[in-house]
C-alpha atoms as a PDB file:
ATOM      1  CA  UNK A   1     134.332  -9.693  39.859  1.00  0.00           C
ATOM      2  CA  UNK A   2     135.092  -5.929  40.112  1.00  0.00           C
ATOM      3  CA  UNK A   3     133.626  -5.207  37.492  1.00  0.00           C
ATOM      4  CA  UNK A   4     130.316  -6.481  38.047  1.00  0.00           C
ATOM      5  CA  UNK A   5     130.114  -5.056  41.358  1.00  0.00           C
ATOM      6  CA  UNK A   6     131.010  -1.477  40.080  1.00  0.00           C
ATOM      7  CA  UNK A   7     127.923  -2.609  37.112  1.00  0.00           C
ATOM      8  CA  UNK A   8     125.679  -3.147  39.802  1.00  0.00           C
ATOM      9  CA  UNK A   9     126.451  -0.399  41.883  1.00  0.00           C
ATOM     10  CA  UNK A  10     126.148   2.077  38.723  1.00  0.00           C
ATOM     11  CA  UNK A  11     123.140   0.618  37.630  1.00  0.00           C
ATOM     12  CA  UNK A  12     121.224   0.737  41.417  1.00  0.00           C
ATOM     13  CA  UNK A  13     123.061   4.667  41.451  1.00  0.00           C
ATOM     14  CA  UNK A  14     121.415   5.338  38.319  1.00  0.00           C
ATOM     15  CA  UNK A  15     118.161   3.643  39.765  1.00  0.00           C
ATOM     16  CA  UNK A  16     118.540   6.354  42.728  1.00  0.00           C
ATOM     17  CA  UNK A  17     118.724   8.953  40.615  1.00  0.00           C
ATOM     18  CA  UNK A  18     115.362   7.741  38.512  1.00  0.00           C
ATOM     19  CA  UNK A  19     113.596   7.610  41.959  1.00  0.00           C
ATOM     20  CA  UNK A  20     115.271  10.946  43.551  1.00  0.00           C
ATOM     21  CA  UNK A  21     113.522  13.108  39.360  1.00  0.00           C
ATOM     22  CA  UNK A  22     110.103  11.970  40.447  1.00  0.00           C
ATOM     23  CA  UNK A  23     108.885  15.357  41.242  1.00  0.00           C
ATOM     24  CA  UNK A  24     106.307  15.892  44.486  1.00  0.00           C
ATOM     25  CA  UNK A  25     103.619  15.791  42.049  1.00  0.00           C
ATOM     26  CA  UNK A  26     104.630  12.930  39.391  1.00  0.00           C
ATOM     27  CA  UNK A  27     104.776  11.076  43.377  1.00  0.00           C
ATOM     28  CA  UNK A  28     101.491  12.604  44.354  1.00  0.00           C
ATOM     29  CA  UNK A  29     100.151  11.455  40.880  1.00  0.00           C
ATOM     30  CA  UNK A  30     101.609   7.987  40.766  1.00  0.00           C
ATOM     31  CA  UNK A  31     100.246   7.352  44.747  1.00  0.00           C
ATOM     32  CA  UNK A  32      96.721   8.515  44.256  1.00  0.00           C
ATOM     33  CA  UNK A  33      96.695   6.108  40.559  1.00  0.00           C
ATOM     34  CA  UNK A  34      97.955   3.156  42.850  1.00  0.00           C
ATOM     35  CA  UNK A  35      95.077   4.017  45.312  1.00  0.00           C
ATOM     36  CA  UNK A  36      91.923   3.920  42.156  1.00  0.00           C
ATOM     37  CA  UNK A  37      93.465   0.449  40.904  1.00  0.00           C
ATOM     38  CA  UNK A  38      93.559  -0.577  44.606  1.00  0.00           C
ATOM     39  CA  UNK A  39      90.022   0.109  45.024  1.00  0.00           C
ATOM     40  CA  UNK A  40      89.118  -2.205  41.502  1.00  0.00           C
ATOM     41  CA  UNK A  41      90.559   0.656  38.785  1.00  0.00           C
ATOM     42  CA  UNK A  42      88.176   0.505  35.708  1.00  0.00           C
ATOM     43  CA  UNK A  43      85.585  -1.838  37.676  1.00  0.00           C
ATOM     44  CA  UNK A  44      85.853   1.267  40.327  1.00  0.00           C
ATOM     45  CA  UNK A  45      84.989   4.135  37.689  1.00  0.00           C
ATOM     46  CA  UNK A  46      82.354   2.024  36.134  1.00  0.00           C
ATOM     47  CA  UNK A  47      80.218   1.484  39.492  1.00  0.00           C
ATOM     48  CA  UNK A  48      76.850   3.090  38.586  1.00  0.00           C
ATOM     49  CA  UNK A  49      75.572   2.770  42.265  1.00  0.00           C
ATOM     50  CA  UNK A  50      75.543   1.456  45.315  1.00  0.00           C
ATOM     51  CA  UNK A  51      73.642  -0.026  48.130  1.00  0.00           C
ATOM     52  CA  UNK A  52      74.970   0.124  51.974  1.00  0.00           C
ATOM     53  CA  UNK A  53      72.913  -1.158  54.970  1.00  0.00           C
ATOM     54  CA  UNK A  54      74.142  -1.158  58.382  1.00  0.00           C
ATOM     55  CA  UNK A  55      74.226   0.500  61.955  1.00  0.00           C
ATOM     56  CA  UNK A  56      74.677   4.440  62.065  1.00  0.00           C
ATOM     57  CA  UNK A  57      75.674   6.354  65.264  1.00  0.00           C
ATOM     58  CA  UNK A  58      75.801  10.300  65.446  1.00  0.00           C
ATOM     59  CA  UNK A  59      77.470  12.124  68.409  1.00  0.00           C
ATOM     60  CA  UNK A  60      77.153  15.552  69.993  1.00  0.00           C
ATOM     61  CA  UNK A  61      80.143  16.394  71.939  1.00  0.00           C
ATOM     62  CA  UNK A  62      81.558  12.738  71.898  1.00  0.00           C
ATOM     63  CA  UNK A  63      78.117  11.386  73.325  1.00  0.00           C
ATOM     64  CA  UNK A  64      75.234   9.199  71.461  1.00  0.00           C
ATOM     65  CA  UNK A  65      72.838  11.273  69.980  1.00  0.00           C
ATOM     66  CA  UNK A  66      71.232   9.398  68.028  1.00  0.00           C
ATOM     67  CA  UNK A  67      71.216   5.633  66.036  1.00  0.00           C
ATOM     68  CA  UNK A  68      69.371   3.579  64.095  1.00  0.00           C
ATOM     69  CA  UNK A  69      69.242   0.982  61.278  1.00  0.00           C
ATOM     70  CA  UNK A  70      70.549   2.323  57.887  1.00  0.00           C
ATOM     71  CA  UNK A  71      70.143   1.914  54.205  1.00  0.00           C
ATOM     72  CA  UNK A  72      72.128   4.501  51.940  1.00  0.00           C
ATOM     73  CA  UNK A  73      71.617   4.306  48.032  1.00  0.00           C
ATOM     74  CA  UNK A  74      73.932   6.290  45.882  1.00  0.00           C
ATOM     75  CA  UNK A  75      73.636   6.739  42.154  1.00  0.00           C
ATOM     76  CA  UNK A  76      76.452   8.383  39.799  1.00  0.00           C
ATOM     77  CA  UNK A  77      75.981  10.920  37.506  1.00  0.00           C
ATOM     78  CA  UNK A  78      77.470  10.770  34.163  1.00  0.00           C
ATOM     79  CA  UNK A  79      80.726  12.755  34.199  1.00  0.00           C
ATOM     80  CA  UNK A  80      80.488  15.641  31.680  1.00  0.00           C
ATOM     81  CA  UNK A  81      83.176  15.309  28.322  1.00  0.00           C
ATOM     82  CA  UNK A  82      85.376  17.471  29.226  1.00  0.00           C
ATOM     83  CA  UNK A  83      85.106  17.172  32.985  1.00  0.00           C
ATOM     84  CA  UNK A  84      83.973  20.147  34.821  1.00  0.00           C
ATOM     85  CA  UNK A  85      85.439  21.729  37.887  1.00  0.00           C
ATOM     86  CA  UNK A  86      83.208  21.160  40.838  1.00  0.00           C
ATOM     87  CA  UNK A  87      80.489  18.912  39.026  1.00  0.00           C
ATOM     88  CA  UNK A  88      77.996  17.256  41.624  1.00  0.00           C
ATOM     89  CA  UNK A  89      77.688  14.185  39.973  1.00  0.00           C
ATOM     90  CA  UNK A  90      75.600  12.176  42.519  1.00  0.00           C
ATOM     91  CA  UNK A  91      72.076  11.797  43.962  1.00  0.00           C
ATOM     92  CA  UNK A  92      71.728   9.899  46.982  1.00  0.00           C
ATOM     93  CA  UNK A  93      68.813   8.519  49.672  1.00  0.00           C
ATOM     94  CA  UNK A  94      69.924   8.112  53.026  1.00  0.00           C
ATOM     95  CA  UNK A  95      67.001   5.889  54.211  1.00  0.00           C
ATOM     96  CA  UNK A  96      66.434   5.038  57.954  1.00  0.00           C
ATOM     97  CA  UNK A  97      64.342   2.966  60.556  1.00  0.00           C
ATOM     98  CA  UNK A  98      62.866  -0.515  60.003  1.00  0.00           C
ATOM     99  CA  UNK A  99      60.867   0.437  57.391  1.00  0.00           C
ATOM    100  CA  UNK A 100      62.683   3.003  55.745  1.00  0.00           C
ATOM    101  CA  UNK A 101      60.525   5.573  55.883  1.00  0.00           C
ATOM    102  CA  UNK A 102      62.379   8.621  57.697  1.00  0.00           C
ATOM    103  CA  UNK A 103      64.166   9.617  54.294  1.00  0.00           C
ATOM    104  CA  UNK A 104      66.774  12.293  53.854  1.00  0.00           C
ATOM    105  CA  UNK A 105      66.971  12.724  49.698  1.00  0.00           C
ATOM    106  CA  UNK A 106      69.781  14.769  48.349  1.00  0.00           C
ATOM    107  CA  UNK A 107      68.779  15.148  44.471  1.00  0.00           C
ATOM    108  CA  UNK A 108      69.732  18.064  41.350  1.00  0.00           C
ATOM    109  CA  UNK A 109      70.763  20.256  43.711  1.00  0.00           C
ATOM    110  CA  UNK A 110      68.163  20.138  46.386  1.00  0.00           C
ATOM    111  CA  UNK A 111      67.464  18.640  49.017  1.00  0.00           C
ATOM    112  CA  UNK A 112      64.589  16.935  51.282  1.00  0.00           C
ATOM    113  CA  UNK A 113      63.649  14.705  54.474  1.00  0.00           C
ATOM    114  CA  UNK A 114      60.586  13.270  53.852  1.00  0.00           C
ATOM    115  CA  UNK A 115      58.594  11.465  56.648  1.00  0.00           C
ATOM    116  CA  UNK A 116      54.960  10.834  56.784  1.00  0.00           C
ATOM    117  CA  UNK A 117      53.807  14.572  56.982  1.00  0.00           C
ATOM    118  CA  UNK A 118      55.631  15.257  54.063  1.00  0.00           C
ATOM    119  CA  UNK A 119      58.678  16.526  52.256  1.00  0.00           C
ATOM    120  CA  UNK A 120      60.322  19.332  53.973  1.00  0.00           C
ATOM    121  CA  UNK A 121      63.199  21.046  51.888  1.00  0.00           C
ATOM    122  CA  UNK A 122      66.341  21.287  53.551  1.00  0.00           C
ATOM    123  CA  UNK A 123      68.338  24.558  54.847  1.00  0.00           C
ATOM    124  CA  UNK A 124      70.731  25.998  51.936  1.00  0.00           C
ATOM    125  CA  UNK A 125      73.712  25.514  54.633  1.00  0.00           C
ATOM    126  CA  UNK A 126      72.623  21.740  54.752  1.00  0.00           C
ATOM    127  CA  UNK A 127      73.046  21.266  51.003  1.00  0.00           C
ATOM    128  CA  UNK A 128      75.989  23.436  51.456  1.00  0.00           C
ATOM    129  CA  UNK A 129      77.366  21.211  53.260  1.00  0.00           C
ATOM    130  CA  UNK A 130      76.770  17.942  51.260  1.00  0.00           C
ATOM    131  CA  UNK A 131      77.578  19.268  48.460  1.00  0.00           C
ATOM    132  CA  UNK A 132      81.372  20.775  49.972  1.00  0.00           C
ATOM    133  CA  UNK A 133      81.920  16.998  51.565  1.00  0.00           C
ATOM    134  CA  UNK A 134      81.010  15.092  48.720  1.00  0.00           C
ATOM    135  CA  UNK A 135      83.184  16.914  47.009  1.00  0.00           C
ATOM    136  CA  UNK A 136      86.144  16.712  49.025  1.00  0.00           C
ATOM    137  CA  UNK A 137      85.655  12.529  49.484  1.00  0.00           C
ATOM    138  CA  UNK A 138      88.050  10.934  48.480  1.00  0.00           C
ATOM    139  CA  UNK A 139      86.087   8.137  46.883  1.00  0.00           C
ATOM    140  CA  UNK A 140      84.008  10.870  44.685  1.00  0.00           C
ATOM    141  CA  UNK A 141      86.782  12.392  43.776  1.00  0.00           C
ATOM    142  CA  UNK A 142      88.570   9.174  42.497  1.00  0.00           C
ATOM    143  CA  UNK A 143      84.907   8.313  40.684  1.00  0.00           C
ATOM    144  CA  UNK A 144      83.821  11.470  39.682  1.00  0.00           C
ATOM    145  CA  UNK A 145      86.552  13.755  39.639  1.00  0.00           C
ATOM    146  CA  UNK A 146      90.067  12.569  38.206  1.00  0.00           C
ATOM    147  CA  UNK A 147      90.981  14.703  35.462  1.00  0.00           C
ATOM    148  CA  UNK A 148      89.208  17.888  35.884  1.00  0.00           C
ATOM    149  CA  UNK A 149      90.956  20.961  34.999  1.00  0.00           C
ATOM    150  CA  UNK A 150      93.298  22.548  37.963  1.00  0.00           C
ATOM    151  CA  UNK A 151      93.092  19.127  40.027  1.00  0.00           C
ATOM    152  CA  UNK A 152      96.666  18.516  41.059  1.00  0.00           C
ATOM    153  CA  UNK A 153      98.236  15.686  43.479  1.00  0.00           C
ATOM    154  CA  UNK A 154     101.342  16.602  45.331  1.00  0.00           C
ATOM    155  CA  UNK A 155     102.646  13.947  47.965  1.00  0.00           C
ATOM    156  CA  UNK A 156     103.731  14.712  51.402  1.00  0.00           C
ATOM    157  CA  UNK A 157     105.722  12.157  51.988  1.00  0.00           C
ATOM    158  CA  UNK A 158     105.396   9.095  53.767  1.00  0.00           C
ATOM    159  CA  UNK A 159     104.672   8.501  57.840  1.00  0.00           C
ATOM    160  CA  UNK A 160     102.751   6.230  59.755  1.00  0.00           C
ATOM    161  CA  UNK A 161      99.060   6.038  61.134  1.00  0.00           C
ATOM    162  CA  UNK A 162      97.494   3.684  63.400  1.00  0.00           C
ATOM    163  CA  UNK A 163     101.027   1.705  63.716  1.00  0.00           C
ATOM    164  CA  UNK A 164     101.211   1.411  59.936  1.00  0.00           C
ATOM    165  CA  UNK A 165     102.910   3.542  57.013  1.00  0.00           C
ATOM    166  CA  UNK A 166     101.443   5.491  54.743  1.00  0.00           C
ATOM    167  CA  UNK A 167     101.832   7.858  51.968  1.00  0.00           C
ATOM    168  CA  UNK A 168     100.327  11.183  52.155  1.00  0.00           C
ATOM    169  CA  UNK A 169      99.063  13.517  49.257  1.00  0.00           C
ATOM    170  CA  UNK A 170      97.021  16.848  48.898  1.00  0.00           C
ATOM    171  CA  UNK A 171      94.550  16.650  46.221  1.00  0.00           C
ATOM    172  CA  UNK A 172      94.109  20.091  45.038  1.00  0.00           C
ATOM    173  CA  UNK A 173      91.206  21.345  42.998  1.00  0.00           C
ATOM    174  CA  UNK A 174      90.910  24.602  40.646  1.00  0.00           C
ATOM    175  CA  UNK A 175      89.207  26.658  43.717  1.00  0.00           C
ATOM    176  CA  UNK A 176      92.645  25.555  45.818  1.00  0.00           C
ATOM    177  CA  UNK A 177      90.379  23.671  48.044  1.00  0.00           C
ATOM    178  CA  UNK A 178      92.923  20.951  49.222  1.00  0.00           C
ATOM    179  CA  UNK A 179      91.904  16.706  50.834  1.00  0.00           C
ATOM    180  CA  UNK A 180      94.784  16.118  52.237  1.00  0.00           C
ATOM    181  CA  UNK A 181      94.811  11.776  52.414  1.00  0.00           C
ATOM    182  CA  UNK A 182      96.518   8.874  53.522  1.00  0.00           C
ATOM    183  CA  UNK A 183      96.977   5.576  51.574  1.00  0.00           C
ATOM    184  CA  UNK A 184      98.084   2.617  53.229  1.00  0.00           C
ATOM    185  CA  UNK A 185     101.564   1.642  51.633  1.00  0.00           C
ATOM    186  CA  UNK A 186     100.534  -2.200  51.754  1.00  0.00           C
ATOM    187  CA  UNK A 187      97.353  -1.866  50.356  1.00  0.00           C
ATOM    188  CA  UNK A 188      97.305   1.307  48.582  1.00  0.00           C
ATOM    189  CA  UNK A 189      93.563   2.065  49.911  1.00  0.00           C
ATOM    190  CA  UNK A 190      92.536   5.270  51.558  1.00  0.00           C
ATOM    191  CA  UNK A 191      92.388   4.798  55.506  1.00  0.00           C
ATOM    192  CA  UNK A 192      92.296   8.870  56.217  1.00  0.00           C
ATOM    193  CA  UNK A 193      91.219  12.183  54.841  1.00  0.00           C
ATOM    194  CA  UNK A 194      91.136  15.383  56.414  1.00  0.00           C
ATOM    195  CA  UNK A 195      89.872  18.824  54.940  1.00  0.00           C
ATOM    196  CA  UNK A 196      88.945  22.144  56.378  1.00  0.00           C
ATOM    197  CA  UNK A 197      86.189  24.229  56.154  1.00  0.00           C
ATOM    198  CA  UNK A 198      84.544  27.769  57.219  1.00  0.00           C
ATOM    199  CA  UNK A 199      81.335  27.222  59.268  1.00  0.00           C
ATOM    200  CA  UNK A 200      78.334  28.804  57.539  1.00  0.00           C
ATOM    201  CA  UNK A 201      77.146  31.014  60.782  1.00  0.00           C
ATOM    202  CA  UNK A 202      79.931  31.753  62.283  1.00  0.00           C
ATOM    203  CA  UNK A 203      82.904  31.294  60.138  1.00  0.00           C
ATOM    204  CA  UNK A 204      85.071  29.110  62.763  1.00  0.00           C
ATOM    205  CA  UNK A 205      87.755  27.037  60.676  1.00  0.00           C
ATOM    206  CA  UNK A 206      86.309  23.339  61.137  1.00  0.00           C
ATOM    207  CA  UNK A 207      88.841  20.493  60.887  1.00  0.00           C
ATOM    208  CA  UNK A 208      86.669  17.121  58.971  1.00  0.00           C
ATOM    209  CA  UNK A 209      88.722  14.507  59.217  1.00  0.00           C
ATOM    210  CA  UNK A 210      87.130  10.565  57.938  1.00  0.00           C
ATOM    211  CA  UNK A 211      88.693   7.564  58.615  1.00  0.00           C
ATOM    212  CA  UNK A 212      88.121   4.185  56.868  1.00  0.00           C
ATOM    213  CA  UNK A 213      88.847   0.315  57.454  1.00  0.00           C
ATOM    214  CA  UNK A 214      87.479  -3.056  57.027  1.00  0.00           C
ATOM    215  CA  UNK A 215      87.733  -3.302  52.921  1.00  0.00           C
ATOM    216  CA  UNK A 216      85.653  -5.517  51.185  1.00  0.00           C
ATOM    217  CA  UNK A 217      84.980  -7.119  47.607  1.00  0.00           C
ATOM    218  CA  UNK A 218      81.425  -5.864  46.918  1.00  0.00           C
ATOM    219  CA  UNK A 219      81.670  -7.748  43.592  1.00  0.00           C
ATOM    220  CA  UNK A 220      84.000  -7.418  40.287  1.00  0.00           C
ATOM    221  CA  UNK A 221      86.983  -6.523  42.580  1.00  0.00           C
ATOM    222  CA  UNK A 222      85.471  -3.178  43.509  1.00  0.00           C
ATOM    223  CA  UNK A 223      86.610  -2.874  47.261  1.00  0.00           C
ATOM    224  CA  UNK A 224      84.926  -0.431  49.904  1.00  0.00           C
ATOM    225  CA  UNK A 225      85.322  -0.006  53.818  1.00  0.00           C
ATOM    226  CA  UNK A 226      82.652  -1.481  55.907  1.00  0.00           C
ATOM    227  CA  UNK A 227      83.516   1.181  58.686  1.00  0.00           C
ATOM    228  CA  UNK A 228      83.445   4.427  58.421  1.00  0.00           C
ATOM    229  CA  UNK A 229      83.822   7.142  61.219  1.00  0.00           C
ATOM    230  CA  UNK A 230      84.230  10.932  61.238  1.00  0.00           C
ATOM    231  CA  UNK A 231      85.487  13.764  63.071  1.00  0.00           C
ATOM    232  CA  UNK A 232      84.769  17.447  63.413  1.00  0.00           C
ATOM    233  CA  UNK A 233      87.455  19.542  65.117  1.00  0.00           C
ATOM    234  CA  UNK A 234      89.004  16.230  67.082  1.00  0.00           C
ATOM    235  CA  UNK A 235      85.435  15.138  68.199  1.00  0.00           C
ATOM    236  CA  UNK A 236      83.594  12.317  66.987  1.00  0.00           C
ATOM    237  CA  UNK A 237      80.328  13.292  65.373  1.00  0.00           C
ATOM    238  CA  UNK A 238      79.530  10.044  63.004  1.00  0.00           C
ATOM    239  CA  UNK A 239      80.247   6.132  62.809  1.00  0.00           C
ATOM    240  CA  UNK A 240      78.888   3.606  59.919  1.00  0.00           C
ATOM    241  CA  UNK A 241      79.289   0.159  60.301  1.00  0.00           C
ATOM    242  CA  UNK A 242      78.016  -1.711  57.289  1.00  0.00           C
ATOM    243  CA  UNK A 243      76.680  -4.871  57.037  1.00  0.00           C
ATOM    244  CA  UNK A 244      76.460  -5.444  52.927  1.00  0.00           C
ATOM    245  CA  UNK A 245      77.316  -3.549  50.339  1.00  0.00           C
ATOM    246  CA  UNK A 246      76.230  -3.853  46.840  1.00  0.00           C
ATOM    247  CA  UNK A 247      76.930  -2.464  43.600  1.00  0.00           C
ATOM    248  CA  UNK A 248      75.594  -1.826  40.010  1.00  0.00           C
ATOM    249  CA  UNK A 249      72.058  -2.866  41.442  1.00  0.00           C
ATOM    250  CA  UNK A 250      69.051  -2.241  39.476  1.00  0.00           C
ATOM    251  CA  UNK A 251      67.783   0.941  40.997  1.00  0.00           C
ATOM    252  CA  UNK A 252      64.656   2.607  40.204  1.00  0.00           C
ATOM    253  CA  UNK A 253      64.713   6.409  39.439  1.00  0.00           C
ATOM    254  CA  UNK A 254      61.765   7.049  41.345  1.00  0.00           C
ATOM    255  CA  UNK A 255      64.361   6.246  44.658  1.00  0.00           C
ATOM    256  CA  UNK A 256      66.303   9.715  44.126  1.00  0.00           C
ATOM    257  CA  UNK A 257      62.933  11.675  43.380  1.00  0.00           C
ATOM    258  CA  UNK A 258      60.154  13.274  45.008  1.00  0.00           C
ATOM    259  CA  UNK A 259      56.968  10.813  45.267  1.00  0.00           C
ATOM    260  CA  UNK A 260      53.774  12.552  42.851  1.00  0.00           C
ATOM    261  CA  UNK A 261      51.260  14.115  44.838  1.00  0.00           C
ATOM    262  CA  UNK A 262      53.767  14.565  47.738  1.00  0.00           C
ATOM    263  CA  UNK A 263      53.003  17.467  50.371  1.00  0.00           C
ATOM    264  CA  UNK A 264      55.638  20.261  49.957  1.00  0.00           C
ATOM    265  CA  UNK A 265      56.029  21.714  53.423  1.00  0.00           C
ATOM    266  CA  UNK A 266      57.659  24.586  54.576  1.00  0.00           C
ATOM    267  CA  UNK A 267      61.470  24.954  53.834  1.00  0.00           C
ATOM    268  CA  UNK A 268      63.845  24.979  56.861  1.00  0.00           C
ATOM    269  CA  UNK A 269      65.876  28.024  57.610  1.00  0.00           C
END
């Protein structure tokens, strides 16, 4: 009997050791892996697209400035072989009103809103800006960017949000431009991100902070959150509530391009 008591408590001694040699970023690593196969693993990385329609609120200074009916397609690029540091691999159409005509296109690098006058190009700080939070999402950078040269996952530890625990980990890229995000130790799905940022006009440090909830199965096992809301220095600026999401549809390129024959108007500043 002694000595299968001193066996066991070797064996769970040695089993302490084996968890006390995983390094910050073997942790880091292991936690953000858990969080891809959480969200459908290889059905995940081989969504080509994605549909979202729902309700979308924006807020100035914690107030309603503005809603409206919603329809956001999203279409992958292919990744480049070998991956390359701060590819934008994505074109999306943010489509709004009844009948989807106010459309804001982000495309190749550009960007337009079209409406009936015609297509207006966006400001260089608006693309900017898409193109720095697309890049720091955490569900483009599980897609898209996962194995890139100089990214690096280093866990935080663990703590709790919202009344449950969760691990936290800085995703670090080549540029040392850090998403710092929390996985929900149950379900091993993202439920917060927060990165920071240097305000185009007046370089103020801006805190961006997204939080998601309500996963669903959009098909295959692929899971997404139906509700999304975000934050800009503590304030409220942006909520999505979705009401279906679909994947791998069969989108038409002509969605994430300029209509022939379109009116090019004058660029914003």
């Amino acid at each position: 009997t002694m000595r299968t008591l001193w066996a066991a408590l070797l064996v769970a001694g040695m089993a302490g050791l084996g968890a006390r040699a995983e390094t910050s970023q073997q942790k880091g690593k292991r936690i953000v892996d858990e969080g891809l196969a959480a969200l459908g693993g290889q059905a995940y990385l081989n969504m080509q697209n994605r549909v979202e329609t729902g309700r979308i609120y924006g807020f100035y200074h914690e107030k309603l400035s503005g809603l409206g009916v919603d329809a956001l397609y999203t279409n992958y690029l292919p990744r480049p072989d070998p991956p390359e540091p701060g590819f934008l691999g994505v074109r999306v159409r943010d489509a709004r009103g009844k009948k989807r005509d106010d459309v804001i296109l982000y495309t190749d690098g550009t960007g337009y809103e079209i409406t009936f006058r015609g297509a207006r190009p966006l400001a260089d700080t608006v693309i900017k800006q898409f193109k720095v939070a697309t890049l720091h999402n955490i569900f483009y950078i599980l897609r898209q960017r996962l194995g890139e040269p100089g990214i690096v996952c280093d866990s935080r530890g663990s703590d709790f949000f919202e009344n449950r625990p969760v691990e936290i980990v800085d995703i670090t890229d080549a540029n040392n431009d850090t998403v710092t995000v929390y996985f929900d130790q149950a379900a091993k799905l993202p439920s917060r991100q927060v990165y920071y940022r240097r305000d185009p006009i007046d370089n103020e440090k801006l805190e961006e902070v997204a939080l998601f909830s309500k996963y669903r199965d959009v098909g295959g096992g692929v899971m997404w959150p139906f509700t999304i809301r975000r934050e800009r220095n503590g304030e409220k600026i942006f909520e999505m509530y979705s009401e279906s999401v679909e994947i791998n549809r069969d989108l038409q390129d002509s969605l994430f391009t300029l209509p022939p024959n379109l009116k090019i108007l004058k660029k914003d500043k």
